[in-house]
Protein backbone atom coordinates (compact mmCIF):
# COMPACT_ATOMS: atom_id res chain seq x y z
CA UNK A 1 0.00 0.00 0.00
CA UNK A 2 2.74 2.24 0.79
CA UNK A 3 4.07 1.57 -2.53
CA UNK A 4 1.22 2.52 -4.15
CA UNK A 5 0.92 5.79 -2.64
CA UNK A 6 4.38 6.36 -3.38
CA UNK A 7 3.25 6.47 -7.23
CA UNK A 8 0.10 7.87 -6.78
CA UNK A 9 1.95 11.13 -5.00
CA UNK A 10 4.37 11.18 -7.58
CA UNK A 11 1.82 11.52 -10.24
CA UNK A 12 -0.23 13.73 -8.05
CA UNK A 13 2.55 15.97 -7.28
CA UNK A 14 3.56 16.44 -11.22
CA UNK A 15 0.09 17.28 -12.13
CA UNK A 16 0.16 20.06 -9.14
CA UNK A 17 3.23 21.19 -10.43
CA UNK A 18 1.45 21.49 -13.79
CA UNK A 19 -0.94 23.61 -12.98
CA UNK A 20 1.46 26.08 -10.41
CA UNK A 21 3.44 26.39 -13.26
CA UNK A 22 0.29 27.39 -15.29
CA UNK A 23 -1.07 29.58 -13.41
CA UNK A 24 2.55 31.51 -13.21
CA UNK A 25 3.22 31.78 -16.42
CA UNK A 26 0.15 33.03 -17.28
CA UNK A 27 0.00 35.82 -14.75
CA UNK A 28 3.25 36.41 -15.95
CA UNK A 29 2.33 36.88 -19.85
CA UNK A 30 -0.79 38.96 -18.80
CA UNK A 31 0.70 41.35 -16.28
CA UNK A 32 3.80 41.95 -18.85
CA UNK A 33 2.57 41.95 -22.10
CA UNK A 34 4.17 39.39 -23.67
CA UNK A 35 3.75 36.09 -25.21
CA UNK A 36 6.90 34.54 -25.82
CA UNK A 37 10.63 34.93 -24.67
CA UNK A 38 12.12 35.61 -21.23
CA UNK A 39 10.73 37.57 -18.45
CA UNK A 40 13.41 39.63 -17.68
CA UNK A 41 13.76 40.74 -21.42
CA UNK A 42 9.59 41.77 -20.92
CA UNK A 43 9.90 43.29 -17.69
CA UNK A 44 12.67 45.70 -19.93
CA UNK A 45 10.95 46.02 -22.04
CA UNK A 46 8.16 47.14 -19.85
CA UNK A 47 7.19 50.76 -18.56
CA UNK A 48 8.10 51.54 -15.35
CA UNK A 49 4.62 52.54 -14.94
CA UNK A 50 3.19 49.28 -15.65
CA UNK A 51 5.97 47.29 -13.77
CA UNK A 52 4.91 49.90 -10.52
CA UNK A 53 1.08 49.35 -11.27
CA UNK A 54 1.80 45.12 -11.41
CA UNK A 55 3.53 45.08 -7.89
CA UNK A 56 0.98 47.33 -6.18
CA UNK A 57 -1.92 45.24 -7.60
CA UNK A 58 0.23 42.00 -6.43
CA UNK A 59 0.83 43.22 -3.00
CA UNK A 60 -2.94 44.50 -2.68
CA UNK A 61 -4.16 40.97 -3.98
CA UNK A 62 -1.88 39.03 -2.07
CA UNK A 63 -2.01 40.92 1.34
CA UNK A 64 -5.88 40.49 1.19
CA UNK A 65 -6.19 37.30 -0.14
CA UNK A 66 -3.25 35.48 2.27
CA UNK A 67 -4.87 37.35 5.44
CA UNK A 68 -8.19 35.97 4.52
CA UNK A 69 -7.25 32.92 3.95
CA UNK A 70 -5.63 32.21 7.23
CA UNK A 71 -7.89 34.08 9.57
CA UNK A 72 -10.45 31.22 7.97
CA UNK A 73 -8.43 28.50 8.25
CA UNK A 74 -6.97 28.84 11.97
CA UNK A 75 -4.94 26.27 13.31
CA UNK A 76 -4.67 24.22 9.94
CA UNK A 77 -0.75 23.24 8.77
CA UNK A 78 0.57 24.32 5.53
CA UNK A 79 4.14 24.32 6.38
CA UNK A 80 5.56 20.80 5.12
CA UNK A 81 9.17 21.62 6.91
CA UNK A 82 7.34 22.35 10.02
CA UNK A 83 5.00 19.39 9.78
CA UNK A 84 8.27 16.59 8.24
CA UNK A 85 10.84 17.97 11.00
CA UNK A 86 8.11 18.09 13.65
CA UNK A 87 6.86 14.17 13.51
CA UNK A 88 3.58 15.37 12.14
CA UNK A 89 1.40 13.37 10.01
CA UNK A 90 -1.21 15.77 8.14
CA UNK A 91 -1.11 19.16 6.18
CA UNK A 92 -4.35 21.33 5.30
CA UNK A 93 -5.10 20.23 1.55
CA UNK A 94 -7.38 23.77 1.32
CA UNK A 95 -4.65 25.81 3.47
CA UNK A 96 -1.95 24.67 1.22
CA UNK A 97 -3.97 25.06 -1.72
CA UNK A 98 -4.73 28.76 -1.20
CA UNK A 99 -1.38 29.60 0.00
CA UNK A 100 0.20 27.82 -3.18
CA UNK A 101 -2.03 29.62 -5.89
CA UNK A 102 -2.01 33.13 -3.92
CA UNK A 103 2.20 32.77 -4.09
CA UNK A 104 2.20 31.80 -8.05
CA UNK A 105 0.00 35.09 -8.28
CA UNK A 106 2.19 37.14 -6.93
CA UNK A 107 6.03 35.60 -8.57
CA UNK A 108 3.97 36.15 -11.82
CA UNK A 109 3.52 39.50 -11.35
CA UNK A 110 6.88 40.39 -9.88
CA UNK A 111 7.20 39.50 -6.25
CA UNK A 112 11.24 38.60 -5.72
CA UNK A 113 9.85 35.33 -3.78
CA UNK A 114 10.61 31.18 -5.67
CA UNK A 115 7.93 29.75 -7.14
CA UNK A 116 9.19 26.15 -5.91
CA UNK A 117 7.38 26.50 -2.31
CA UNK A 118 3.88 26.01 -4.05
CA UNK A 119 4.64 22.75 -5.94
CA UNK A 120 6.86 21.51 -3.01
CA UNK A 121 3.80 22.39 -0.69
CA UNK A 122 1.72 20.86 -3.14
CA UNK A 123 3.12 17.54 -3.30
CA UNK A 124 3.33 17.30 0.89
CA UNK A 125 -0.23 18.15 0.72
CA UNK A 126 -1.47 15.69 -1.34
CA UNK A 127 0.78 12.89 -0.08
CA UNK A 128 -0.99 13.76 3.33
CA UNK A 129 -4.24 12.72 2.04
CA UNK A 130 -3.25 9.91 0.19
CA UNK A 131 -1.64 8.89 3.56
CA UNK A 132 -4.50 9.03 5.38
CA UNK A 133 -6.75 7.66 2.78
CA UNK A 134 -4.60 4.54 2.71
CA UNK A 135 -4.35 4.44 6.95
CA UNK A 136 -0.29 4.57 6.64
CA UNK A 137 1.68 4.50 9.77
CA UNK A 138 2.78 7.80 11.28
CA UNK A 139 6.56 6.94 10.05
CA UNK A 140 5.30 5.95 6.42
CA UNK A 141 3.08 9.55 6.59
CA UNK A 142 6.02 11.40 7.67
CA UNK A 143 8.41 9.98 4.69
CA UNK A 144 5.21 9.66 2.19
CA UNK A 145 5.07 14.00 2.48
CA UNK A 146 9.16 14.63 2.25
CA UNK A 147 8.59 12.69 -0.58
CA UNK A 148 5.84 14.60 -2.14
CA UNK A 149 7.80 17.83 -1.25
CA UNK A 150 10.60 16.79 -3.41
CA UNK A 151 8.77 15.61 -6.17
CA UNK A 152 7.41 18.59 -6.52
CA UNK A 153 9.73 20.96 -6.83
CA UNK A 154 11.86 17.93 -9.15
CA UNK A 155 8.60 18.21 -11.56
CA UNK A 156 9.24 21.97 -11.98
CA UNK A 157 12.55 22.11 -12.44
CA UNK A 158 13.08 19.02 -14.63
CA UNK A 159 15.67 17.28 -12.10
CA UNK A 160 14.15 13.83 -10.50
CA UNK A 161 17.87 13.00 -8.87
CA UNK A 162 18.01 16.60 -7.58
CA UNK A 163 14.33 16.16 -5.89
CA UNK A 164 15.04 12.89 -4.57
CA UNK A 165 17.94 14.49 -2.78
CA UNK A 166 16.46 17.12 -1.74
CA UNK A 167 13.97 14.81 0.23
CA UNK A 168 16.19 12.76 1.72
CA UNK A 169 19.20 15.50 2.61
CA UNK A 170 17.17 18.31 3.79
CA UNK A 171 13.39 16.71 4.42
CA UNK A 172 14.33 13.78 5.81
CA UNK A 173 17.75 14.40 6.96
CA UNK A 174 19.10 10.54 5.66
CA UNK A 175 20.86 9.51 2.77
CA UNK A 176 19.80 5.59 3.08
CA UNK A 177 18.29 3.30 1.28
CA UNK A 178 14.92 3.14 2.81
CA UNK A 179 14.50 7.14 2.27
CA UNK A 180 16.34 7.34 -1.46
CA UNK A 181 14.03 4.45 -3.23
CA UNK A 182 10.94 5.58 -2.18
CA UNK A 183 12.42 9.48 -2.87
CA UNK A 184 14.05 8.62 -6.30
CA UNK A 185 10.38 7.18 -7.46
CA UNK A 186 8.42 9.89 -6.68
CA UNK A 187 10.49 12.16 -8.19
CA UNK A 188 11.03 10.27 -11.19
CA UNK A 189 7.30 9.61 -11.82
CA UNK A 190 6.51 13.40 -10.94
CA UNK A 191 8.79 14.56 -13.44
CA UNK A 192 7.53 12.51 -16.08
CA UNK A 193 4.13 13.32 -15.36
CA UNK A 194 5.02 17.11 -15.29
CA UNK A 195 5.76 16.24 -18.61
CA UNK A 196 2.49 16.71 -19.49
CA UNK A 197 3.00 20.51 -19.51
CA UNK A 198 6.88 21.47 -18.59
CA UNK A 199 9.08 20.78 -21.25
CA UNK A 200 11.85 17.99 -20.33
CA UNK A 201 14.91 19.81 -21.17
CA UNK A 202 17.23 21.89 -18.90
CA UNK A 203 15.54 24.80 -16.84
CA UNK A 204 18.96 26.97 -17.97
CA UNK A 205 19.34 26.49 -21.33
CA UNK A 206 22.73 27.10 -23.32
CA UNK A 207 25.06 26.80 -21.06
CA UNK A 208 28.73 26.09 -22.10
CA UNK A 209 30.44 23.05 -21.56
CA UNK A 210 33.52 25.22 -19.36
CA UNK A 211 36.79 23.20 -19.08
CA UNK A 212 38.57 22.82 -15.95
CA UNK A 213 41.26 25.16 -15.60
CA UNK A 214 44.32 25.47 -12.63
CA UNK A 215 43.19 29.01 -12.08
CA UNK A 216 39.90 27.87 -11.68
CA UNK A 217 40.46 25.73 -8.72
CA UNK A 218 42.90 27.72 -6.94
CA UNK A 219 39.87 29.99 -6.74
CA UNK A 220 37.31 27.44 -5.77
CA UNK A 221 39.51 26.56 -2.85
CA UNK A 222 39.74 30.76 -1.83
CA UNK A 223 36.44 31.07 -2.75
CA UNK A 224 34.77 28.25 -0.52
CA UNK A 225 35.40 30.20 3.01
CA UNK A 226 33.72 33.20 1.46
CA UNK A 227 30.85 32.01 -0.03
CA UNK A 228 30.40 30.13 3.64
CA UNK A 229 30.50 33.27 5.15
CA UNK A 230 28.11 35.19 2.62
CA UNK A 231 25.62 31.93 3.08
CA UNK A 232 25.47 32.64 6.92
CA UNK A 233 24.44 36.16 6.61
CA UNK A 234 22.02 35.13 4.40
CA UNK A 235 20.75 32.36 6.86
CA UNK A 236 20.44 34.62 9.51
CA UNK A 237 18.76 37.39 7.29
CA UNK A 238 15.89 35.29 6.21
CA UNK A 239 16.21 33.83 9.70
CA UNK A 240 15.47 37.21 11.70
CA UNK A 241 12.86 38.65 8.64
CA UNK A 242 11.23 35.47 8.94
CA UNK A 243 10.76 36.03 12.86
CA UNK A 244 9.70 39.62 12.50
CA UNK A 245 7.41 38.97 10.13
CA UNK A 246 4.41 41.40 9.68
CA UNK A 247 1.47 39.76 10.89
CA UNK A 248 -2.31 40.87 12.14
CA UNK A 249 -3.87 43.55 10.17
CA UNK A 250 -0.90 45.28 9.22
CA UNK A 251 -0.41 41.92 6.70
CA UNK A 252 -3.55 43.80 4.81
CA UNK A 253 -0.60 46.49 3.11
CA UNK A 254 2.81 45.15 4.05
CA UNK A 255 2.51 43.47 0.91
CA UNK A 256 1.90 46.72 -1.27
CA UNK A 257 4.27 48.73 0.86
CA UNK A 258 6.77 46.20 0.17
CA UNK A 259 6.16 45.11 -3.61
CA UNK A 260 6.45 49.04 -3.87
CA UNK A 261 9.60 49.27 -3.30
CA UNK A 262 10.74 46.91 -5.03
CA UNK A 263 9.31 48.01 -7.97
CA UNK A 264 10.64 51.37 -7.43
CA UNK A 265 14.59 49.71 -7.45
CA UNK A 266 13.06 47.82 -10.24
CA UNK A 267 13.38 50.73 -12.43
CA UNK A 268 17.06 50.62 -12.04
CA UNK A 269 17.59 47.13 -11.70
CA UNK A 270 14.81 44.77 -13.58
CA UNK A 271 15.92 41.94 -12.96
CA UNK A 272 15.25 41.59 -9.48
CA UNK A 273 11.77 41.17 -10.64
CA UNK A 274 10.47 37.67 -10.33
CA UNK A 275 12.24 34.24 -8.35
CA UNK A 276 15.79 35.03 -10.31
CA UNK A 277 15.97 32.03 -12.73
CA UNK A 278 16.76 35.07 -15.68
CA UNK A 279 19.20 36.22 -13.50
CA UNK A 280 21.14 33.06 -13.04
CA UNK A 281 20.92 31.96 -16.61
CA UNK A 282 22.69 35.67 -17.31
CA UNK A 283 25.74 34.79 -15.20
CA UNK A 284 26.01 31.19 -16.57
CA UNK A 285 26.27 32.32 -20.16
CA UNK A 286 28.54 35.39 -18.97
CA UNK A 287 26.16 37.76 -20.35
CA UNK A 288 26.98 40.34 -17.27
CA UNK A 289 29.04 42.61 -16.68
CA UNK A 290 31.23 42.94 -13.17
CA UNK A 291 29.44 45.86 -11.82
CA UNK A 292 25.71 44.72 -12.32
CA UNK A 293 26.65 41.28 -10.97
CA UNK A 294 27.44 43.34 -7.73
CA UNK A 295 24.50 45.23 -7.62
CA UNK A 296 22.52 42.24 -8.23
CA UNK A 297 24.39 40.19 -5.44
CA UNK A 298 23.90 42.92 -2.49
CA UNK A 299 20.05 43.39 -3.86
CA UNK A 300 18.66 40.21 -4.55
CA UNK A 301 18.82 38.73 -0.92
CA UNK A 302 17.50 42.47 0.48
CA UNK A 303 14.31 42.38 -1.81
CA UNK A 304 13.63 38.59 -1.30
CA UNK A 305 13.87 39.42 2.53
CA UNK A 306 11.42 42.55 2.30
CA UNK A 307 9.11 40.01 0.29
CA UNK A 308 9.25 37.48 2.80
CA UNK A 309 8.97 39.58 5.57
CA UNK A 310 5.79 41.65 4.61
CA UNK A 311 3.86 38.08 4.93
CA UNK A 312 4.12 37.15 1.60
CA UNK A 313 4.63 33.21 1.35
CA UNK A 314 7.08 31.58 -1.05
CA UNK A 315 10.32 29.61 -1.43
CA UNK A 316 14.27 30.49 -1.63
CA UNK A 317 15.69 28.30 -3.63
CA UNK A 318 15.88 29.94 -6.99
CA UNK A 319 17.10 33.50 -4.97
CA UNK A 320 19.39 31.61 -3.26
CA UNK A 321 20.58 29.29 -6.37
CA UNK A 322 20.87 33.28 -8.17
CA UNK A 323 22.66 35.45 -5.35
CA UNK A 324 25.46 32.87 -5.81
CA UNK A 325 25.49 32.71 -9.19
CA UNK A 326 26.34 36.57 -9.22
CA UNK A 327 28.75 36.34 -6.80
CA UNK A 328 30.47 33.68 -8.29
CA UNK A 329 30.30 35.27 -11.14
CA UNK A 330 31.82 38.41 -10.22
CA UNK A 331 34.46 37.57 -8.07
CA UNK A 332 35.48 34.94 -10.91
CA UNK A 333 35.17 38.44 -13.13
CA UNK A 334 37.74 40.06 -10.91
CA UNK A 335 40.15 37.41 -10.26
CA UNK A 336 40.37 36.73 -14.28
CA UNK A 337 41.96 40.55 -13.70
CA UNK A 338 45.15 38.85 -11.66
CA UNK A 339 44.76 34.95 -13.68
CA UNK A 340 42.83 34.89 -16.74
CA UNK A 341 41.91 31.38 -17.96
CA UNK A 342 38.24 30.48 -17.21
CA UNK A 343 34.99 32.40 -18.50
CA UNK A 344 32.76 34.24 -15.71
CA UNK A 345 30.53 31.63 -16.53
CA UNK A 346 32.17 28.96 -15.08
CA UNK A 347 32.94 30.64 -11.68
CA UNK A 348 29.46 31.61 -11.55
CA UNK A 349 28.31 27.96 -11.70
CA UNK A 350 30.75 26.87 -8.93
CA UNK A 351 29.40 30.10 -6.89
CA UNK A 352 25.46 28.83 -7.44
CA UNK A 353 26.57 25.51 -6.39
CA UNK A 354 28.77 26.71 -3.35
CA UNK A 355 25.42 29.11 -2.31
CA UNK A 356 23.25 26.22 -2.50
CA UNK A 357 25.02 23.64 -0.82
CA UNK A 358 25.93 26.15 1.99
CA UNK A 359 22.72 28.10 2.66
CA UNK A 360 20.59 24.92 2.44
CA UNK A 361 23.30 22.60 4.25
CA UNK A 362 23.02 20.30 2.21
CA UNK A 363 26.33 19.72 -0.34
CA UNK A 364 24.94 16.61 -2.53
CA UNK A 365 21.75 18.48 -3.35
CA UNK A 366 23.17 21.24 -3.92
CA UNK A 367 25.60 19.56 -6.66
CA UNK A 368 23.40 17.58 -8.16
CA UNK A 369 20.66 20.44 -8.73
CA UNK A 370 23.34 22.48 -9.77
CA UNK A 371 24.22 20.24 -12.08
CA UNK A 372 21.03 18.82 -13.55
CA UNK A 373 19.51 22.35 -14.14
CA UNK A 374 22.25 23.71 -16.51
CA UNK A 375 23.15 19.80 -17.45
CA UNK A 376 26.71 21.09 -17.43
CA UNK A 377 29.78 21.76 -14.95
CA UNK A 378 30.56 18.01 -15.00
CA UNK A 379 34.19 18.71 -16.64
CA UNK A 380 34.25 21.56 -13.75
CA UNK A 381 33.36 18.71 -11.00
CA UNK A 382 36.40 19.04 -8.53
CA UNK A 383 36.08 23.19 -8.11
CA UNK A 384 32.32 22.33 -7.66
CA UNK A 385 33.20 19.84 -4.87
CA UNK A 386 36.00 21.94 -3.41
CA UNK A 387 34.01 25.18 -3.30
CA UNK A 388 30.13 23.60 -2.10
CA UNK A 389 32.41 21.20 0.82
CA UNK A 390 34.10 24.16 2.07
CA UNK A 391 31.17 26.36 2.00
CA UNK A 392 28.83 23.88 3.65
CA UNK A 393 31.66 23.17 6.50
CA UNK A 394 32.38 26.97 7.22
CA UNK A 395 28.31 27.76 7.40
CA UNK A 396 27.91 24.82 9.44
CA UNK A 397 30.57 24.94 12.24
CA UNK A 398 29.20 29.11 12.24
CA UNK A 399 25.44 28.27 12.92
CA UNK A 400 24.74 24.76 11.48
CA UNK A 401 21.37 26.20 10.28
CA UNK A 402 19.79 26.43 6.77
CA UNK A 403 17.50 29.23 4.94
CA UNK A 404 15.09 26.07 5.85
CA UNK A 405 15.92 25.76 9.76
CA UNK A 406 15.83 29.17 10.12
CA UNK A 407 12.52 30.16 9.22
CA UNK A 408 10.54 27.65 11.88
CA UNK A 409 10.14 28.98 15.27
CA UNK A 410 12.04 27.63 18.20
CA UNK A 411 9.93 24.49 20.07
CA UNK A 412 10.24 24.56 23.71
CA UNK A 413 12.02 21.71 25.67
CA UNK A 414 10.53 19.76 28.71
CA UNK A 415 12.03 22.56 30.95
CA UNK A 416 10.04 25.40 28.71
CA UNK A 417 13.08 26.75 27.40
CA UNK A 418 13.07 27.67 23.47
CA UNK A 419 15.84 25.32 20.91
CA UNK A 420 16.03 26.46 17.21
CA UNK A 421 16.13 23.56 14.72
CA UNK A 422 19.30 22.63 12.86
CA UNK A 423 19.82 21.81 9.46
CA UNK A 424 18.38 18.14 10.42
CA UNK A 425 15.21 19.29 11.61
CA UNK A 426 16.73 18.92 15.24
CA UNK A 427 17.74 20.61 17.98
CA UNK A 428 21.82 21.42 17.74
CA UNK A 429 23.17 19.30 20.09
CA UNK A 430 20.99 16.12 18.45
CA UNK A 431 21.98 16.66 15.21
């Protein structure tokens, strides 16, 4: 029976991740006038005017829509970390429905949030009530959602390996055999079925084959520490934003005050508009130059965090996978100054690996995603390694938390006192 369910949530969570990605694009074509192409090249193509009026009318929806929605639904679960890490065995189907089509609203019309959270959420929620349909034990429940949460965001991104991965490194916090087969199915079959709609090449199209190169390396191995660092001040930025997050009925206009703003350093910077995937796909290709990659690496993390924090609900990855990419890209930019012999490109995919691995503590998943959404790098494997190991062990021995961890709220011990989570869903000195 467990089995079965296993299938039926990886078809389940492909078809979800269908119709999020539907209902973004859309919104997207519709609120920038455009049918075909990129949407950074629409959104500069695109007035200032109209990108202003898009991210008002996004933060009005959204505030209204996300307040309303959980002032009705009190009490019910619709955070799959919270509910995986915390032993829990259900998730509010209509709460997590809600939340994920409110979110793919508001990415489609400019929010600087990742559109992953909604298929992710998707695919815990409707492993929960395939779960409970099919009386599975609490442990089978528990493993049945990381599952789904994986398989959805490996439907949307077109990288099964990458989604099983990110079950069992981050949800389930186990590389072993009884978490990867059941993990590696579900993605598999949710990919497939995504399919359906999502096309089944590369999410980052284009990108060059880069050689390994000596200079190349002997940055990797200066670059690692860095990148560490960099990755803890973004942990603890979403961390604290997350914590002082606008709530009550000032959640009615955070949302507009913040999708404001953005839009206002919008008219400088465009593509801060949207989850980032443009963004990354610029520095891959080395289509940036030094100085925007700069302004894009101390921005991106800023707006995603004033997002976040107004009470708007979405994922990190893709701003996370991005802010590296940039920095990688740059400092690769200005060390080719001193040692020429790789592209920025290539530095920027080592940085976008480094970033992922490090700010989501998990090194494997980071790799392999990094890997299976350009389909490239693999000549470039050792700086890859070198750079995501030594980012992931500096970030970890700093905090040991995750852009994950640090967004649930501390759980009180037996003696009342409050523990953060760790990367592992546990308390620090369990992990």
């Amino acid at each position: 029976m467990f089995w079965a369910m296993v299938v039926l949530t990886g078809v389940a969570a492909g078809l979800f991740g269908d119709l999020m990605m539907l209902i973004l694009f859309t919104v997207q074509h519709l609120a920038f006038g455009y049918r075909t192409g990129t949407l950074e090249a629409a959104v500069e193509h695109a007035s200032d005017v109209r990108r202003l009026v898009s991210l008002l009318c996004a933060g009005a929806f959204g505030g209204l829509a996300w307040f309303l929605l959980r002032r009705h639904t009190v009490g019910e679960k619709s955070d799959i970390d919270d509910v995986v890490w915390e032993g829990g065995t259900s998730l509010s189907f209509r709460r997590s429905l809600g939340t994920s089509i409110i979110s793919e609203i508001v990415i489609g019309m400019g929010a600087s949030i990742g559109r992953e959270n909604a298929p992710k959420l998707m695919g815990g929620a409707s492993a929960s009530v395939l779960a409970g349909w099919a009386h599975l034990s609490p442990a089978q429940r528990r493993l049945l959602m990381a599952c789904g949460g994986g398989a959805g965001l490996a439907a949307v991104y077109n990288v099964p390996l990458g989604g099983a991965l990110f079950t069992a490194e981050i949800m389930m916090g186990s590389v072993s055999v009884p978490v990867v087969l059941p993990a590696l199915a579900c993605s598999g079959i949710a990919t497939a079925t995504g399919w359906i709609y999502l096309p089944d090449h590369a999410t980052y199209l284009d990108v060059p084959d880069y050689r390994f190169t000596v200079p190349l390396l002997v940055w990797a191995v200066a670059a690692g520490p860095v990148i560490g660092l960099v990755a803890c001040g973004y942990i603890r930025l979403i961390g604290w934003i997350t914590h002082h997050q606008v709530t009550g009925r000032a959640a009615l206009i955070a949302p507009a005050a913040a999708f404001g703003i953005l839009a206002l350093v919008s008219f400088a910077y465009p593509e801060l508009l949207g989850n980032g995937k443009d963004m990354a796909h610029d520095a891959f290709v080395g289509a940036d130059g030094l100085g925007l990659m700069l302004a894009l690496f101390a921005l991106k993390p800023l707006v995603t965090a004033l997002c976040l924090g107004s009470g708007a609900s979405g994922g990190l990855f893709t701003p996370t996978l991005s802010t590296g990419a940039v920095l990688g890209g740059a400092a690769g930019m200005a060390w080719s100054y001193a040692w020429p012999g790789s592209p920025a490109g290539a530095y920027a995919l080592v940085g976008a690996a480094a970033m992922l691995g490090a700010a989501m503590q998990a090194p494997l998943a980071g790799l392999v995603l990094t890997l299976e959404l350009t389909h490239g790098g693999f000549a470039i494997m050792i700086p890859l390694i070198v750079a995501t190991v030594t980012a992931t062990v500096i970030a970890r021995q700093i905090d040991g938390y995750s852009i994950y961890t640090a967004r649930l709220r501390a759980r009180p011990d037996q003696t009342g006192a409050a523990h953060p989570t760790s990367s592992t869903g546990q308390p620090p000195e369990l992990s």
